[in-house]
Protein backbone atom coordinates (compact mmCIF):
# COMPACT_ATOMS: atom_id res chain seq x y z
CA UNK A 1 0.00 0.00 0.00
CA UNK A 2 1.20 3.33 -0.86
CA UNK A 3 -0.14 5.79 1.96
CA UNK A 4 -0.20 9.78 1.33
CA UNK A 5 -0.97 12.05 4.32
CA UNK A 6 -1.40 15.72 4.37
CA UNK A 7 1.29 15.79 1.26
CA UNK A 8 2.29 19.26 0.13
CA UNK A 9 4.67 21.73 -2.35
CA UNK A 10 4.70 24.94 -2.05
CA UNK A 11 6.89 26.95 -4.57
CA UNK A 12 7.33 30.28 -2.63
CA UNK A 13 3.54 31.58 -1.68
CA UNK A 14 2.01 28.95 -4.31
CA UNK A 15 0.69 25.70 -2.96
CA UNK A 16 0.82 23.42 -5.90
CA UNK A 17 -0.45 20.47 -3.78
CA UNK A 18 -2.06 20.91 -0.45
CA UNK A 19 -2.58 18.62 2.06
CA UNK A 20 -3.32 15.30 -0.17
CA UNK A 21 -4.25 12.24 1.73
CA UNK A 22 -4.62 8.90 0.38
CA UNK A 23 -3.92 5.55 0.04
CA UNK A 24 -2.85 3.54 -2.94
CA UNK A 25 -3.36 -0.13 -3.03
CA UNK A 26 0.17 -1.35 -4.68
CA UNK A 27 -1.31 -4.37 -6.85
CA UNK A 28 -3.85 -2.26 -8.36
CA UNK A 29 -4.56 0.08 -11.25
CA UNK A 30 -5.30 3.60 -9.98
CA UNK A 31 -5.81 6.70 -11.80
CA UNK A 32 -5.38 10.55 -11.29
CA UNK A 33 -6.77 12.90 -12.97
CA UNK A 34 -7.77 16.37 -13.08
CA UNK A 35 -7.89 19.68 -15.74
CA UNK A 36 -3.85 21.50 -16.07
CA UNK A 37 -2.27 22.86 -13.42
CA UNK A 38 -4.32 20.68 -11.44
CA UNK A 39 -1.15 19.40 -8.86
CA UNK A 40 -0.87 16.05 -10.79
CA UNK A 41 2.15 16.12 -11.79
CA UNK A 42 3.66 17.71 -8.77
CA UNK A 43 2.16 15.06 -6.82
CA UNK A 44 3.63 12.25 -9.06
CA UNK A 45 7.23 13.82 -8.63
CA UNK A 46 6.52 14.31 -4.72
CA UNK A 47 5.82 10.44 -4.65
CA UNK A 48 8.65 9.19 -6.78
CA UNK A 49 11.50 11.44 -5.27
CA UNK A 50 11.68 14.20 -8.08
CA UNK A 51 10.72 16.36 -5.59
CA UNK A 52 11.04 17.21 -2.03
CA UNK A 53 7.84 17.56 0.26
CA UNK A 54 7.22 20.91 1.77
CA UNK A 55 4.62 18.73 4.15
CA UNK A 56 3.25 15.46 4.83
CA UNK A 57 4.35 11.89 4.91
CA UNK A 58 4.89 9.19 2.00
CA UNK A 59 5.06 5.48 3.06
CA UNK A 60 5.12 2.53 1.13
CA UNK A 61 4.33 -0.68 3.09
CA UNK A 62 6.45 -0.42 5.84
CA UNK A 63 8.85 1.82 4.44
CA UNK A 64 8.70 5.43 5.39
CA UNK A 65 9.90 7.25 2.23
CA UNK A 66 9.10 10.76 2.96
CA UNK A 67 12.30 12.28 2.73
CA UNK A 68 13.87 9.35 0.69
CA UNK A 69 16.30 10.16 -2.71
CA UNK A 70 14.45 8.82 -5.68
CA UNK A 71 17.03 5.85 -6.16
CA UNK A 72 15.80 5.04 -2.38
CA UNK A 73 11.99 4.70 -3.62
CA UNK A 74 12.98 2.69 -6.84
CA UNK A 75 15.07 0.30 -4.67
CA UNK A 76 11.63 -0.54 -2.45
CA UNK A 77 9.98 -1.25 -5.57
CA UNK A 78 8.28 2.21 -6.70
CA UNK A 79 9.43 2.66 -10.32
CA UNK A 80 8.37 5.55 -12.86
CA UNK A 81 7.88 6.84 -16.60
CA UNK A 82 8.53 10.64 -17.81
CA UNK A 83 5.35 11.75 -19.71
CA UNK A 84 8.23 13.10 -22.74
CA UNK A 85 10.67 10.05 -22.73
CA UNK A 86 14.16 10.68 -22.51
CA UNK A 87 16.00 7.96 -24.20
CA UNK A 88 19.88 7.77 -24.54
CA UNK A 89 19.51 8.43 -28.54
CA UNK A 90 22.84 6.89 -29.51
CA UNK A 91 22.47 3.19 -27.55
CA UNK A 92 20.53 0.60 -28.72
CA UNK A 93 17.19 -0.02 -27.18
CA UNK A 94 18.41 -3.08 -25.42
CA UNK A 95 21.47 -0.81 -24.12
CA UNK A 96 18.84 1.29 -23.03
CA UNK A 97 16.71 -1.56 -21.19
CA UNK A 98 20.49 -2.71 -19.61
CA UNK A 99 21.55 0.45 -17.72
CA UNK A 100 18.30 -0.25 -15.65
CA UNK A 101 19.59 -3.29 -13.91
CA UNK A 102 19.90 -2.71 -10.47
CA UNK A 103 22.99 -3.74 -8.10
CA UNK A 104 25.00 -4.84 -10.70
CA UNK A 105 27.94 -6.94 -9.55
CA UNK A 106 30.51 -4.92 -12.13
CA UNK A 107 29.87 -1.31 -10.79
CA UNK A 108 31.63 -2.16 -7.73
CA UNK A 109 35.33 -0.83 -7.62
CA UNK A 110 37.74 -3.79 -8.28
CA UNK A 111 34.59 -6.40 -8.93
CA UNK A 112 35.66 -6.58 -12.77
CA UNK A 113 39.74 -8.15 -11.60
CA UNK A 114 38.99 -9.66 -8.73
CA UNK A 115 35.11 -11.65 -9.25
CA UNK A 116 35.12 -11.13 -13.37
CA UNK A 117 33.10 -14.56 -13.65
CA UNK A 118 30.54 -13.00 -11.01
CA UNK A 119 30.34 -9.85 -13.21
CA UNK A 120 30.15 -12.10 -16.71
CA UNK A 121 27.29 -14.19 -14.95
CA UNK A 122 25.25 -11.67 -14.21
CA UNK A 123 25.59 -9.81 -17.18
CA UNK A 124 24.48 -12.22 -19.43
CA UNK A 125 21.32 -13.20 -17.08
CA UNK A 126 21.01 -9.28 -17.53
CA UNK A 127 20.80 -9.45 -21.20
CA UNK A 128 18.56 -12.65 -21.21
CA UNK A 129 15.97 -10.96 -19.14
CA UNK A 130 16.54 -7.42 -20.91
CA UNK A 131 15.50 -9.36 -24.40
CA UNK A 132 12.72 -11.15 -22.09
CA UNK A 133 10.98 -7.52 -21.31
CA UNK A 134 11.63 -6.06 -25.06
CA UNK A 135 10.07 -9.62 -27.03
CA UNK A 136 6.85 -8.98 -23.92
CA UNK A 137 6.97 -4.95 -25.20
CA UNK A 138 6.67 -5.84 -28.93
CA UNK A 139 10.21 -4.22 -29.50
CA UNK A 140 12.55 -7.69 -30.17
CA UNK A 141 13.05 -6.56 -33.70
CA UNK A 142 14.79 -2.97 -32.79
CA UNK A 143 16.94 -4.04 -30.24
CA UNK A 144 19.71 -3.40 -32.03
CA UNK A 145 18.33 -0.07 -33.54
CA UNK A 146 19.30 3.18 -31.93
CA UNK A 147 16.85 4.52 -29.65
CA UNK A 148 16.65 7.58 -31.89
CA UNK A 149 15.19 6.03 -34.78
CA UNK A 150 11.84 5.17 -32.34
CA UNK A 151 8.76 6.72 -32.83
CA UNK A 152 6.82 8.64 -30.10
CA UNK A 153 4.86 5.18 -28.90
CA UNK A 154 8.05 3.08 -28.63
CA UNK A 155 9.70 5.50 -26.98
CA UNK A 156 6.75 4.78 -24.14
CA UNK A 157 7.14 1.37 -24.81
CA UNK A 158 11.24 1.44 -24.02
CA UNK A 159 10.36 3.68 -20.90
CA UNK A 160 8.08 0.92 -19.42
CA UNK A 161 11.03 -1.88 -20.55
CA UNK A 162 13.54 0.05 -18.55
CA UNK A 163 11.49 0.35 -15.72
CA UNK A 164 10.36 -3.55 -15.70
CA UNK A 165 13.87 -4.09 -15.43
CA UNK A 166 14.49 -2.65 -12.04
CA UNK A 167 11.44 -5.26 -10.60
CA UNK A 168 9.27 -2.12 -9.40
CA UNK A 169 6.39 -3.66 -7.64
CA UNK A 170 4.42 -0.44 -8.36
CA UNK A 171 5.01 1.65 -11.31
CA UNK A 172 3.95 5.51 -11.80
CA UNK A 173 2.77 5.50 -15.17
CA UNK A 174 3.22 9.42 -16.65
CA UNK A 175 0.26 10.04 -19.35
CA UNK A 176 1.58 6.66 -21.30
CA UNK A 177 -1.30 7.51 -24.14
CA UNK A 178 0.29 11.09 -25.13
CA UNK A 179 1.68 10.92 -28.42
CA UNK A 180 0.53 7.32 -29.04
CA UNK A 181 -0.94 6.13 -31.94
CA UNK A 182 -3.89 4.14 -31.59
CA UNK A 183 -2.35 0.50 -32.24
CA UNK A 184 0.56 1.04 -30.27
CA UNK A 185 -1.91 2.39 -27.41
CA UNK A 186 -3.60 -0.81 -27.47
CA UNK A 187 -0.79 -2.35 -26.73
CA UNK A 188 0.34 -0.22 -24.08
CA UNK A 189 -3.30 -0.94 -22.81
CA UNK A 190 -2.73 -4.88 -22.99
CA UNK A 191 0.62 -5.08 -21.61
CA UNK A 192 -0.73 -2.90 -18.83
CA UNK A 193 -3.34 -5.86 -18.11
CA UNK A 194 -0.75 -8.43 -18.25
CA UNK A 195 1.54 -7.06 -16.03
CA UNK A 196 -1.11 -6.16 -13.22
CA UNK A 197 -2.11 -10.27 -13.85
CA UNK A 198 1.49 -10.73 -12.82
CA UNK A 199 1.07 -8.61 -9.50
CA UNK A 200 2.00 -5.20 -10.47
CA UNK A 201 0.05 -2.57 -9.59
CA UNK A 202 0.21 0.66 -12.05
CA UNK A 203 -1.18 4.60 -10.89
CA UNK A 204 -1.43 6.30 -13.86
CA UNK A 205 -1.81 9.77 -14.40
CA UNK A 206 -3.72 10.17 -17.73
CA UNK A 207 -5.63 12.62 -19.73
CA UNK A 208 -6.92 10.27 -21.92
CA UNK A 209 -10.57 9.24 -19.81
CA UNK A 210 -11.00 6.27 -22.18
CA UNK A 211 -7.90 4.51 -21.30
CA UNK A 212 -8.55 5.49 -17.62
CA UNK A 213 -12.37 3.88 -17.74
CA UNK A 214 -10.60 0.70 -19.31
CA UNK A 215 -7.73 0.06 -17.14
CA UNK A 216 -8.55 1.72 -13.24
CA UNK A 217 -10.77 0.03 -10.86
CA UNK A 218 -10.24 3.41 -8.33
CA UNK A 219 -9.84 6.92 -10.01
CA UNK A 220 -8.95 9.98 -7.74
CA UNK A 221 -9.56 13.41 -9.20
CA UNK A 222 -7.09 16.86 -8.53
CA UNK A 223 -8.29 20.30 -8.89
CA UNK A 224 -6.33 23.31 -7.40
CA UNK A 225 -3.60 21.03 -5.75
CA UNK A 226 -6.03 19.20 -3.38
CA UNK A 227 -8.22 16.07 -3.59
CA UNK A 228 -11.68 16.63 -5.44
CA UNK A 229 -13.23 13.11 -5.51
CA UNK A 230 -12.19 9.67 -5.55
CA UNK A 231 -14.24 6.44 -6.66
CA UNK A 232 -14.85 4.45 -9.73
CA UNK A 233 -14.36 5.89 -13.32
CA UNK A 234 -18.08 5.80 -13.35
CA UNK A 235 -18.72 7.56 -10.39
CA UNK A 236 -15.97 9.94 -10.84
CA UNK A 237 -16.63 11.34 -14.10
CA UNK A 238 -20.46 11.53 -13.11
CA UNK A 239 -19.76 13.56 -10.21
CA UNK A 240 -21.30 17.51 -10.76
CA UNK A 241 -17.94 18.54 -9.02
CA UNK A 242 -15.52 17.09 -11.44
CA UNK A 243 -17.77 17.68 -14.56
CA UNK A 244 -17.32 21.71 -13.28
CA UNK A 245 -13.77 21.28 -12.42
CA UNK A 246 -12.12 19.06 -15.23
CA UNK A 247 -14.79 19.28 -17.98
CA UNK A 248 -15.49 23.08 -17.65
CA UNK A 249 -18.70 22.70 -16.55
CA UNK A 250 -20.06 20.77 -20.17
CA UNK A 251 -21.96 18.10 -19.68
């Protein structure tokens, strides 16, 4: 369970999120929503490390991560994607998915003269499960190609493969159907489903309501950096509230 109490940024006299309370179930599919300049964002980056809190408390299970570095948060199994995917455009996508793996045996000083078998073992389980997560993402056939030559979708697609390979058991998903064509989102969308089946739970922060209604079973709802509703997509989006707030008032 991810658990948010009283969580809050302020950027000089501005409160960008204020006092947000909630709890996240970690094998589930949440959403977050809410119109720009709503606090979303600011509240992903609070929970992942990005950014420091101004108030409040973050725990995850029984780890208090309130005031914990972002590689701290990744390393108890909270992992992350960047709404505009950054890519190293030079490596190869499976280079890409590699510089993910966590405690690796060769970054220690010395490890390469003195336990080079250890570091060769590992790296080639590394590679083996780095090609396992790009064949499951539909990218096997550019894993040699440069991540440069990707378009917008695979770039999503390579941020969720680097993530899988740090073993996050909940990933923050960062508007995953921005930029996405429609056949690439459906994939997105399926191996979304698959991985949840496989215990991992996903809170996605999304503008896209359709891909929201699929996917979440809980939905909470931002609007001037606090909490406006929370409940099904259903409920949510039928709410007078968030029709005024994050529709403009059309029904």
């Amino acid at each position: 369970m991810l658990d948010l109490s009283g969580v809050s940024r302020r950027f000089g006299g501005a409160r960008a999120v204020d006092g947000v309370s909630l709890a996240i179930a970690a094998d589930g599919i949440t959403g977050l929503i809410g119109p720009n300049g709503a606090g979303k964002s600011t509240l992903f980056n609070l929970i992942a490390g990005s950014l420091a809190l101004s108030e409040g408390r973050i725990r995850f299970g029984a780890a208090d991560l309130s005031h914990a570095p972002a590689h701290r948060r990744l390393a108890a199994g909270i992992g992350r994607t960047f709404q505009i995917p950054r890519p190293f455009a030079a490596m190869t996508v499976l280079e890409n998915v590699l510089l993910a793996a966590q405690r690796q045996t060769g970054e220690r000083p010395f490890a390469n003269w003195l336990t080079p078998g250890a570091v060769a073992r590992q790296e080639r389980r590394n590679i083996a499960q780095a090609r396992e997560i790009i064949d499951f993402l539909a990218l096997a056939r550019l894993a040699g190609a440069p991540a440069a030559t990707l378009s917008g979708g695979q770039r999503k697609l390579l941020e969720l493969a680097r993530v899988l390979m740090a073993a996050p058991r909940l990933i923050l998903l960062d508007e995953p159907a921005a930029g996405v064509n429609p056949s690439l989102l459906e994939t997105i969308i399926d191996r979304i489903r698959t991985l949840h089946g496989r215990g991992i739970g996903f809170l996605i922060v999304e503008h896209n309501l359709d891909l929201i209604a699929r996917l979440c079973s809980t939905v909470h709802v931002m609007a001037g950096g606090r909490l406006l509703a929370s409940g099904t997509p259903q409920a949510v989006t039928a709410d007078p509230r968030v029709i005024d707030a994050y529709l403009g008032g059309a029904a």
